[in-house]
Protein backbone atom coordinates (compact mmCIF):
# COMPACT_ATOMS: atom_id res chain seq x y z
CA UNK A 1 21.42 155.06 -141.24
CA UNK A 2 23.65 151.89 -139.74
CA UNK A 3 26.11 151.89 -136.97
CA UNK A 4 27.63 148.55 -137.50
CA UNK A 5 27.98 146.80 -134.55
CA UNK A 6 31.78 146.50 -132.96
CA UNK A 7 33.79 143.46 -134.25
CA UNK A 8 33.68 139.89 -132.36
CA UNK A 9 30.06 141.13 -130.85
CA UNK A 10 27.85 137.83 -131.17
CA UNK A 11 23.55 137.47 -129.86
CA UNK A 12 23.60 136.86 -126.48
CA UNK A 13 21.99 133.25 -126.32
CA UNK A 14 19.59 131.49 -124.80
CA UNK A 15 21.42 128.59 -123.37
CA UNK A 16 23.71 130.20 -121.79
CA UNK A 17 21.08 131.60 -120.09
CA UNK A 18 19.75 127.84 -119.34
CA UNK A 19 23.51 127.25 -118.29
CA UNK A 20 23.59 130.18 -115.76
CA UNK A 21 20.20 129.59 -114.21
CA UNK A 22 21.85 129.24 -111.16
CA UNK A 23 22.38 132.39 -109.14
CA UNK A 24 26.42 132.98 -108.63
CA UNK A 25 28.15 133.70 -105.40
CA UNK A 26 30.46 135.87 -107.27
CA UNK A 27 28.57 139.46 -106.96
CA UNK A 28 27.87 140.77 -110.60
CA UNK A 29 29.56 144.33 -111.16
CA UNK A 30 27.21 145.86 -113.69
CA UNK A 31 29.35 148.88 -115.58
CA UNK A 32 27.42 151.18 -117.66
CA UNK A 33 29.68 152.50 -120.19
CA UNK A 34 29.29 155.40 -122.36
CA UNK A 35 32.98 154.60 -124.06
CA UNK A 36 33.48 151.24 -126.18
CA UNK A 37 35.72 148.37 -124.45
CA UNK A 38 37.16 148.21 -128.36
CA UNK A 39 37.69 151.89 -128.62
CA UNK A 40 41.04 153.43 -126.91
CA UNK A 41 42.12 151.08 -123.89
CA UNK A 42 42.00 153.45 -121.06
CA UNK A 43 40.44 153.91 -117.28
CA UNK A 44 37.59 151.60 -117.84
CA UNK A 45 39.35 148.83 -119.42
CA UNK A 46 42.65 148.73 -116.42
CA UNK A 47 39.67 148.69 -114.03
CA UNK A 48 37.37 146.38 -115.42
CA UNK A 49 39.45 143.81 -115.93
CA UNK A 50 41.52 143.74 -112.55
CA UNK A 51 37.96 144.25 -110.93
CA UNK A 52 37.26 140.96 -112.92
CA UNK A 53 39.22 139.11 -110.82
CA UNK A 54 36.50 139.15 -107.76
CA UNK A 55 33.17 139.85 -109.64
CA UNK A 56 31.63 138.94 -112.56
CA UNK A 57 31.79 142.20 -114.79
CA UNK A 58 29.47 142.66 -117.45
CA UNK A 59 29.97 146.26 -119.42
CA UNK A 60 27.19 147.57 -120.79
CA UNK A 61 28.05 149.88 -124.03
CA UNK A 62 25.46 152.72 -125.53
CA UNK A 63 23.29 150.84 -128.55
CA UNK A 64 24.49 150.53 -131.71
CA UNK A 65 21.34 150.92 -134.64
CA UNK A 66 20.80 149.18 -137.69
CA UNK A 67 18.34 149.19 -140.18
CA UNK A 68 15.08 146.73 -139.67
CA UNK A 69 17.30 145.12 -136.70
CA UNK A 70 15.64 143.41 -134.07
CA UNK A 71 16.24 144.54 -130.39
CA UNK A 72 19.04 142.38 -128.93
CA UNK A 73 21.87 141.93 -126.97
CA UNK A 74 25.39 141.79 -128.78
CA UNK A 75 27.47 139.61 -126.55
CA UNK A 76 30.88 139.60 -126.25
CA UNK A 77 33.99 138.29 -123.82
CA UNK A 78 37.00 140.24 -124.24
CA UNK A 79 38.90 138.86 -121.05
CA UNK A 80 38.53 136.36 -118.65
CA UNK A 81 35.14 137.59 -116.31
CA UNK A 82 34.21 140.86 -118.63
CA UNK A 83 31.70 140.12 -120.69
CA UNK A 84 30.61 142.78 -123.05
CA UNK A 85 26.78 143.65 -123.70
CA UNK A 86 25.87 146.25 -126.68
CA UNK A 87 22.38 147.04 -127.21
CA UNK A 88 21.43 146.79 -131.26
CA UNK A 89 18.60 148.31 -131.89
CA UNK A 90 16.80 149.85 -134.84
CA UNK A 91 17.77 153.03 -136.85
CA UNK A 92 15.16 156.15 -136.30
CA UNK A 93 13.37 154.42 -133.09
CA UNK A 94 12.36 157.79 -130.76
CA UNK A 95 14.99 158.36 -127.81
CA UNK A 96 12.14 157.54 -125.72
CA UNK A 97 11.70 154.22 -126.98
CA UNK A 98 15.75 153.82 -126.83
CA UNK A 99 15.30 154.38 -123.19
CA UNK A 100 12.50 151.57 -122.93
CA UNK A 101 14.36 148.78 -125.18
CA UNK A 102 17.79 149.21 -123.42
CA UNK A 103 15.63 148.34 -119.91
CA UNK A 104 13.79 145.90 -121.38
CA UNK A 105 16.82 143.81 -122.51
CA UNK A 106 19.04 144.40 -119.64
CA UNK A 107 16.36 143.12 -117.10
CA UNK A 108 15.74 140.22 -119.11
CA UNK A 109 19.33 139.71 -119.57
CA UNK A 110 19.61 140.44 -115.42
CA UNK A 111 16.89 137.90 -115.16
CA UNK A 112 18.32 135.02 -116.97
CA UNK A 113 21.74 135.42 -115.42
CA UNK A 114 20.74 135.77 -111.82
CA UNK A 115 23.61 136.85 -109.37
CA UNK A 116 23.12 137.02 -105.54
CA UNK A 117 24.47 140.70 -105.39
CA UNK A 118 24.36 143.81 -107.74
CA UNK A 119 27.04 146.07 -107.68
CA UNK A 120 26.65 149.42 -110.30
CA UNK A 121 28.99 150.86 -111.65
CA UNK A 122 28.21 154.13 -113.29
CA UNK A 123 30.94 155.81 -115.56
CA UNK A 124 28.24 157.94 -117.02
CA UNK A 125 25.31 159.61 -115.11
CA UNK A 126 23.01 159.30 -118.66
CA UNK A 127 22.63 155.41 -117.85
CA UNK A 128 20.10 156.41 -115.39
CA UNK A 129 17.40 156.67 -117.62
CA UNK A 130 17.14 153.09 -118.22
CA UNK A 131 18.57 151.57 -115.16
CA UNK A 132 17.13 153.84 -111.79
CA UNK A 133 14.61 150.92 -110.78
CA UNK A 134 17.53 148.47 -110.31
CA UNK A 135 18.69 148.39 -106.52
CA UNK A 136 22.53 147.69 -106.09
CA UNK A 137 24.23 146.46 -103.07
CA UNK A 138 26.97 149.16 -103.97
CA UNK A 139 26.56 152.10 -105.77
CA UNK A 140 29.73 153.53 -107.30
CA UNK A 141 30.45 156.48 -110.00
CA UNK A 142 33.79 156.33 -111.45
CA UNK A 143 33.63 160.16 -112.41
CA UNK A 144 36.87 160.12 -114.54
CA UNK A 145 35.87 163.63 -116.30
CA UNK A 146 33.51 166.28 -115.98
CA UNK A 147 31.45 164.82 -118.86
CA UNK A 148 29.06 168.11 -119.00
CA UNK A 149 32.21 169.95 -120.40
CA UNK A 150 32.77 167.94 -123.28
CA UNK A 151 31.59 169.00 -126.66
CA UNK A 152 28.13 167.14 -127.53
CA UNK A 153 27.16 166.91 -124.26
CA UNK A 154 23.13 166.23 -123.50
CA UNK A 155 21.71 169.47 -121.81
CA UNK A 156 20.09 166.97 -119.12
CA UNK A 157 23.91 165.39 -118.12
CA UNK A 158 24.22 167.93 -115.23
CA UNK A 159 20.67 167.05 -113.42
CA UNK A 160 21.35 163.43 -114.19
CA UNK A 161 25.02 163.81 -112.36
CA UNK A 162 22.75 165.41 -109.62
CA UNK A 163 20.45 162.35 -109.16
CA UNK A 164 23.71 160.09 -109.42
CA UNK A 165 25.27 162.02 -106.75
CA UNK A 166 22.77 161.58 -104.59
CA UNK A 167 22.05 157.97 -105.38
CA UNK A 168 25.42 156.71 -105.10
CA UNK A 169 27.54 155.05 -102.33
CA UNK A 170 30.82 155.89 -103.17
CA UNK A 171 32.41 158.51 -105.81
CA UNK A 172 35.87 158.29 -107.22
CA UNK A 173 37.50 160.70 -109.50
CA UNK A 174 39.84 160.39 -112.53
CA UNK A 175 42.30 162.90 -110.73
CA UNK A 176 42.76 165.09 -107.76
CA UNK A 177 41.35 168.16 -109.42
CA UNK A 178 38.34 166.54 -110.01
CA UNK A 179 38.15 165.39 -106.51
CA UNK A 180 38.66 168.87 -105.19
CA UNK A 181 35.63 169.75 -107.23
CA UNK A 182 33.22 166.54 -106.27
CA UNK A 183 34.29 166.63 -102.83
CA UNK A 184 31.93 169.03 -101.82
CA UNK A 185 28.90 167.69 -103.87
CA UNK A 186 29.22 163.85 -102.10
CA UNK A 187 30.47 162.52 -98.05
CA UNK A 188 32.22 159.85 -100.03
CA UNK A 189 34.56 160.89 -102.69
CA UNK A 190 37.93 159.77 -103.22
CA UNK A 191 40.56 160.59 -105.83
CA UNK A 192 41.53 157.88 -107.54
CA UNK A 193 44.15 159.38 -110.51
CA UNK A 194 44.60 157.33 -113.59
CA UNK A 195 47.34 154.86 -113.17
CA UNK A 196 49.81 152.66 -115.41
CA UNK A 197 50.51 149.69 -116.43
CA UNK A 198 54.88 149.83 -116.20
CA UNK A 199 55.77 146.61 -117.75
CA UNK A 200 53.57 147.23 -120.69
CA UNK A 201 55.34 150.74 -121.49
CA UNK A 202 58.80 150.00 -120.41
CA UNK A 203 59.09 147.89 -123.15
CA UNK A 204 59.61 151.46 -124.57
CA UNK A 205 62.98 151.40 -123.36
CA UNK A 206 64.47 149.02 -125.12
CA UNK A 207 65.32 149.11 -128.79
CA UNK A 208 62.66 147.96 -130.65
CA UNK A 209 62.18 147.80 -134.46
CA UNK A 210 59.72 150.43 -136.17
CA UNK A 211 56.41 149.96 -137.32
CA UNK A 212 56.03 149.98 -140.47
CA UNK A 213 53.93 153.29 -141.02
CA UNK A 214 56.73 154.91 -138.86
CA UNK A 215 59.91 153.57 -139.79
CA UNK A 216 60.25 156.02 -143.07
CA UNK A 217 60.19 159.09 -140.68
CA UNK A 218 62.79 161.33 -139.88
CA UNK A 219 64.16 162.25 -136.05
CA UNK A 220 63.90 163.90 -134.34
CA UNK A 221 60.50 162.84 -133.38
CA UNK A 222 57.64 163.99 -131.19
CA UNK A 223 54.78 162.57 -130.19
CA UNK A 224 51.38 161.35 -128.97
CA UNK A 225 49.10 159.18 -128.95
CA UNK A 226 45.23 159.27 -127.75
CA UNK A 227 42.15 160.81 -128.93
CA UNK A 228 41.98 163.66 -131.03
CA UNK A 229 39.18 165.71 -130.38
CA UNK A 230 38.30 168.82 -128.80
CA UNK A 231 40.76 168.61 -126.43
CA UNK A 232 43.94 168.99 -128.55
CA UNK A 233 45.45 172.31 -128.98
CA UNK A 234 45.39 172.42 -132.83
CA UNK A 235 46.88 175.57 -133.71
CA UNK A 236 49.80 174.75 -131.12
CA UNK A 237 51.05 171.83 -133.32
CA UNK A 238 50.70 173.65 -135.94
CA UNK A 239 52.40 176.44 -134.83
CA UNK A 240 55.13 174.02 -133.59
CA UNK A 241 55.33 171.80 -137.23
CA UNK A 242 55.57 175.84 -139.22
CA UNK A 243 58.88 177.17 -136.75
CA UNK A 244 60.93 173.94 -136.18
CA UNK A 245 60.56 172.04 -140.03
CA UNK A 246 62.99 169.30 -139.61
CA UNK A 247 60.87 167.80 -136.47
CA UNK A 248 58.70 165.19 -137.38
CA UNK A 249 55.26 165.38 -135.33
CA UNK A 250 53.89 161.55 -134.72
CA UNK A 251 49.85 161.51 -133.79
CA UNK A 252 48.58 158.16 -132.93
CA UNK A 253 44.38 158.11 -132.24
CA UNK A 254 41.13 158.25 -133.85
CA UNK A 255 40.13 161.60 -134.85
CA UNK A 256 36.34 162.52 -132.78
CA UNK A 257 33.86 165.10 -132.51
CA UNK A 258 36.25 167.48 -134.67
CA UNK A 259 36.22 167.73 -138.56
CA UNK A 260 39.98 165.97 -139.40
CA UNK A 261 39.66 168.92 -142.62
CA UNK A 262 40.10 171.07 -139.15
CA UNK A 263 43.50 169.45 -138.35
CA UNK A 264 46.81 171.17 -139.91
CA UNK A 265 48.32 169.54 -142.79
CA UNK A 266 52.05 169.45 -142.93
CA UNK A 267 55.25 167.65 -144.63
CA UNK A 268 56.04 167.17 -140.92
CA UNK A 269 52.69 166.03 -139.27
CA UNK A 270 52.15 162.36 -139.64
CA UNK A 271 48.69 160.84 -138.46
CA UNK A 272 48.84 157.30 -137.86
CA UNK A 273 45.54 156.34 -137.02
CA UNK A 274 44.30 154.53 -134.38
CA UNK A 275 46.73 151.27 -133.01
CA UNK A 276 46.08 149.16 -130.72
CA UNK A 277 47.16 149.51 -127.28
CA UNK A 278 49.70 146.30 -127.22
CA UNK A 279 51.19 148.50 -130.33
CA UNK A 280 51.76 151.30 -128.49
CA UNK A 281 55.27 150.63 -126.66
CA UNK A 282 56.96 150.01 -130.36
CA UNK A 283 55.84 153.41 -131.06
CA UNK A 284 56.86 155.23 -128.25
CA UNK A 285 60.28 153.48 -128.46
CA UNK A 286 60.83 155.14 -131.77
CA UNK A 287 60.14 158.83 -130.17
CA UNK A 288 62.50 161.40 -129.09
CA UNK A 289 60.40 163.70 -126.70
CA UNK A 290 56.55 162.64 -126.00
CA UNK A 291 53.78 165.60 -126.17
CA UNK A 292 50.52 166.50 -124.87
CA UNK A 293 49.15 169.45 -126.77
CA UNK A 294 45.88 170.00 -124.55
CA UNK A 295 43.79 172.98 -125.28
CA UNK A 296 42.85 174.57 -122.15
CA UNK A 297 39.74 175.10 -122.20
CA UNK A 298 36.39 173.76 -120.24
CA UNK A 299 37.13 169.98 -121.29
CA UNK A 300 40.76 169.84 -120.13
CA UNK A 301 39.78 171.90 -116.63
CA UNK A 302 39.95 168.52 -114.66
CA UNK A 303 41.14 165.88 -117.12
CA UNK A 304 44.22 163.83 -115.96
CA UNK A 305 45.89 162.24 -118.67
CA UNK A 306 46.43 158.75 -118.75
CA UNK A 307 49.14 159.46 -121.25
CA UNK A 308 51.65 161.35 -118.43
CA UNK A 309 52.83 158.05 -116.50
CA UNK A 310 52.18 155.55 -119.79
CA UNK A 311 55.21 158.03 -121.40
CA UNK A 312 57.36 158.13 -118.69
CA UNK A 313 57.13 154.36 -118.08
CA UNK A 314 58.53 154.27 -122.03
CA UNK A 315 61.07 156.40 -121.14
CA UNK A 316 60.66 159.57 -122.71
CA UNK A 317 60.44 163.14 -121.85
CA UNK A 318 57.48 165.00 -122.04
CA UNK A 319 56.25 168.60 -122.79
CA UNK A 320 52.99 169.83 -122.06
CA UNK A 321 50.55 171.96 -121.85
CA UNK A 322 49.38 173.60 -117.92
CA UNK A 323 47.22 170.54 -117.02
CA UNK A 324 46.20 171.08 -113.03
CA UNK A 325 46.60 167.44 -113.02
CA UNK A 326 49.87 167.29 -114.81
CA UNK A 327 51.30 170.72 -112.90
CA UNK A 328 50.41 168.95 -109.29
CA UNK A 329 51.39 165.68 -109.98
CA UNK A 330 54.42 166.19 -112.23
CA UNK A 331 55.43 169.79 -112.52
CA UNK A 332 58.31 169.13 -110.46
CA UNK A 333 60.06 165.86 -111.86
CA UNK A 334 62.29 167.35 -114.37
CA UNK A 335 60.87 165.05 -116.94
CA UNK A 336 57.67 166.57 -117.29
CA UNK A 337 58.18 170.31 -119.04
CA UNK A 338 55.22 172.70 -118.20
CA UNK A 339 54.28 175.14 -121.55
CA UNK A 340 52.02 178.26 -121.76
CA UNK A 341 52.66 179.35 -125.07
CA UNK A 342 54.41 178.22 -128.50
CA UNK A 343 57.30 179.68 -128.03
CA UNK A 344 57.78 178.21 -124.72
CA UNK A 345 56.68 174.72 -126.21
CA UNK A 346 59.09 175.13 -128.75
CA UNK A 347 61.39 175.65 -125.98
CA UNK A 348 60.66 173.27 -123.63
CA UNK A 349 61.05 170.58 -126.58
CA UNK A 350 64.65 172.25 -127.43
CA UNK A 351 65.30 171.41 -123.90
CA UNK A 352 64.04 167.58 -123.48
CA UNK A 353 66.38 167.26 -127.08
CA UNK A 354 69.25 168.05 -125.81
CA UNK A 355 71.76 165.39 -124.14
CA UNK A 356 72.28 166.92 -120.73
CA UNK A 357 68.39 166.03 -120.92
CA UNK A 358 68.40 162.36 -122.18
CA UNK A 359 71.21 161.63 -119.32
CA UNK A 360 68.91 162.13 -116.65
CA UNK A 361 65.58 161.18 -118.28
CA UNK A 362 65.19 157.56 -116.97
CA UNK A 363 66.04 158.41 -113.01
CA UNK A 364 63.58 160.94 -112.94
CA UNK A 365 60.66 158.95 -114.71
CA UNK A 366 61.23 156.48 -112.28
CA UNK A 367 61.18 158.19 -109.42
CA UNK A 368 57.84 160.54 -110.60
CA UNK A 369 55.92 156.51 -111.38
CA UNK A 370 57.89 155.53 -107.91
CA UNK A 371 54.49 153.63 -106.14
CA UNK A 372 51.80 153.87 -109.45
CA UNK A 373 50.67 151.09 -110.87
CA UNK A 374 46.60 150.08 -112.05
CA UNK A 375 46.95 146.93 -109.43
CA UNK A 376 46.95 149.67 -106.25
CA UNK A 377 44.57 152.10 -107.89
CA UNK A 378 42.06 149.10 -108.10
CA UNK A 379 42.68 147.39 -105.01
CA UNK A 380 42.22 151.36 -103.09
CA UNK A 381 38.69 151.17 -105.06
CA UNK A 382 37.75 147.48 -104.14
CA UNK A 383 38.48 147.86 -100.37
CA UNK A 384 36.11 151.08 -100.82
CA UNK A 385 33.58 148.82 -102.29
CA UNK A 386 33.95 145.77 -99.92
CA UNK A 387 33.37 148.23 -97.23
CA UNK A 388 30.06 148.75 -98.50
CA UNK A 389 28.65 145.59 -98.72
């Protein structure tokens, strides 16, 4: 078995060690990660790299294997003050023995880069098993889902969470209903919803030429973009693509934890693929109404898509599933239609279509994004942090 390492990755070396001998004044923020910086560009990436702007980030990615590879560090920098360290270790090593390598290389690593203060950063409770003995200034867990929901999950996430809990300093949430939940497990919890960037997506707004893979299709068009896994409501869009034929349904994301044979397969359902996030606006510029076909079930109790305020920023109306999140933060817009069942999906979409619709579209998304923006999301979490120390 391989799991090739993530592109651009390189040995962390020696000399720079040599170079950085000298301990910093810039506290280190150490983020363990159990999602990719290279995968989807989402919470941890907005934070990150603001957060970059004050400490030295380093985020620290689960271990890729390879056969007969030696135990290093795959180095990375993909923005100014991240740097990106993935453990590559090799194929059929004992968990317990994962646990031990991934401590022995980040102490060493810790060791030969030596920073005045520690600040961790925990965006999954499971890093604990390599990384309790370390003693941070600052504590924080970015909770930004219930991770013991989601399909896959290790049995022993919930008693690590517990340990977590009661280890860290501060707690922020991905959204409010997650908040309402944590709040009673921690003193120190603060919702922190996912944010957006506005420039990036407004470029929605203005006519922009087609990618290539979407230029042939038809309009109208609906869609989304983000990861397709057990959270999307498969037999909705299906359901949606079989009654309305002529609308062309646009999914943009890697396909995860699902088998894609699982996925309906339509003349009018178009998967994309993955794209890069700077890729996204020319996509959403060519859509008519954007959707987010979330199953509800355990893994979308307290999510708070990310997707909601990146689509209005571009523009477009969207339809959705009942989301707590996306019912108490947008419900009442007008640009943001609320959906139980296919038929009133179907119905909703009729709606958003229609040109009484598009005349008001842009006033309302502006006034639901009216104060968001990833800059005041991460400056509310530093001045928690700085508070600490």
């Amino acid at each position: 078995m391989t799991d090739v390492a993530p592109p651009g990755l390189t040995p962390a070396s020696r000399s720079d060690a040599l170079r950085d001998s000298a301990p910093t004044r810039r506290p280190l923020m150490l983020c363990l990660s159990h999602l990719r910086w290279g995968f989807v560009y989402q919470r941890p990436q907005h934070v990150m790299s603001r957060l970059a702007q004050s400490y030295d980030v380093l985020f620290f990615e689960e271990p890729v294997f390879a056969d007969n590879a030696k135990p290093q560090l795959l180095s990375s920098q993909p923005t100014q003050g991240v740097t990106v360290l993935v453990p590559q270790l090799p194929a059929g090593v004992p968990h317990e023995r994962v646990i031990a390598l991934q401590r022995e290389l980040l102490d060493t690593y810790l060791a030969e880069h030596p920073h005045d203060e520690l600040l961790l950063w925990y965006l999954t409770p499971m890093s604990l098993a390599f990384t309790e003995h370390l003693k941070g200034q600052v504590t924080i867990f970015d909770c930004m889902d219930e991770l013991s929901a989601f399909m896959g999950a290790p049995p022993e996430l919930i008693d690590r969470e517990q340990q977590l809990l009661a280890r860290a300093d501060v707690v922020f949430t991905g959204g409010h209903s997650l908040w309402e939940a944590k709040r009673h497990q921690h003193a120190n919890a603060h919702s922190m919803p996912s944010s957006v960037d506005i420039a990036h997506f407004a470029k929605a707004r203005d006519l922009l030429p087609d990618p290539a893979d979407q230029a042939g299709i038809s309009r109208p068009r609906l869609g989304f973009f983000g990861v397709i896994d057990e959270r999307f409501d498969i037999q909705l869009v299906d359901e949606l693509a079989r009654q309305r034929p002529q609308w062309q349904v646009v999914l943009i994301g890697p396909v995860v934890k699902i088998d894609p044979q699982t996925l309906p397969r339509r003349a009018n359902i178009h998967y994309l693929g993955a794209k890069q996030y700077n890729e996204l606006p020319q996509y959403l510029a060519g859509w008519d109404v954007a959707l987010m076909p979330f199953a509800i079930n355990a893994s979308t109790r307290f999510i708070s898509p990310t997707k909601t305020p990146e689509y209005l920023a571009g523009g477009r109306p969207v339809v959705s599933t009942p989301i707590a999140d996306v019912i108490s933060g947008y419900g009442a817009s007008g640009v943001v239609a609320i959906a139980d069942t296919p038929a009133a999906f179907i119905a909703a979409v009729e709606q958003a279509l229609s040109a009484e619709a598009r005349d008001s579209v842009l006033a309302q998304a502006d006034a639901a994004l009216n104060g968001m923006s990833w800059d005041k999301t991460c400056a509310a979490m530093k001045e928690q942090i700085e508070c600490l120390r």
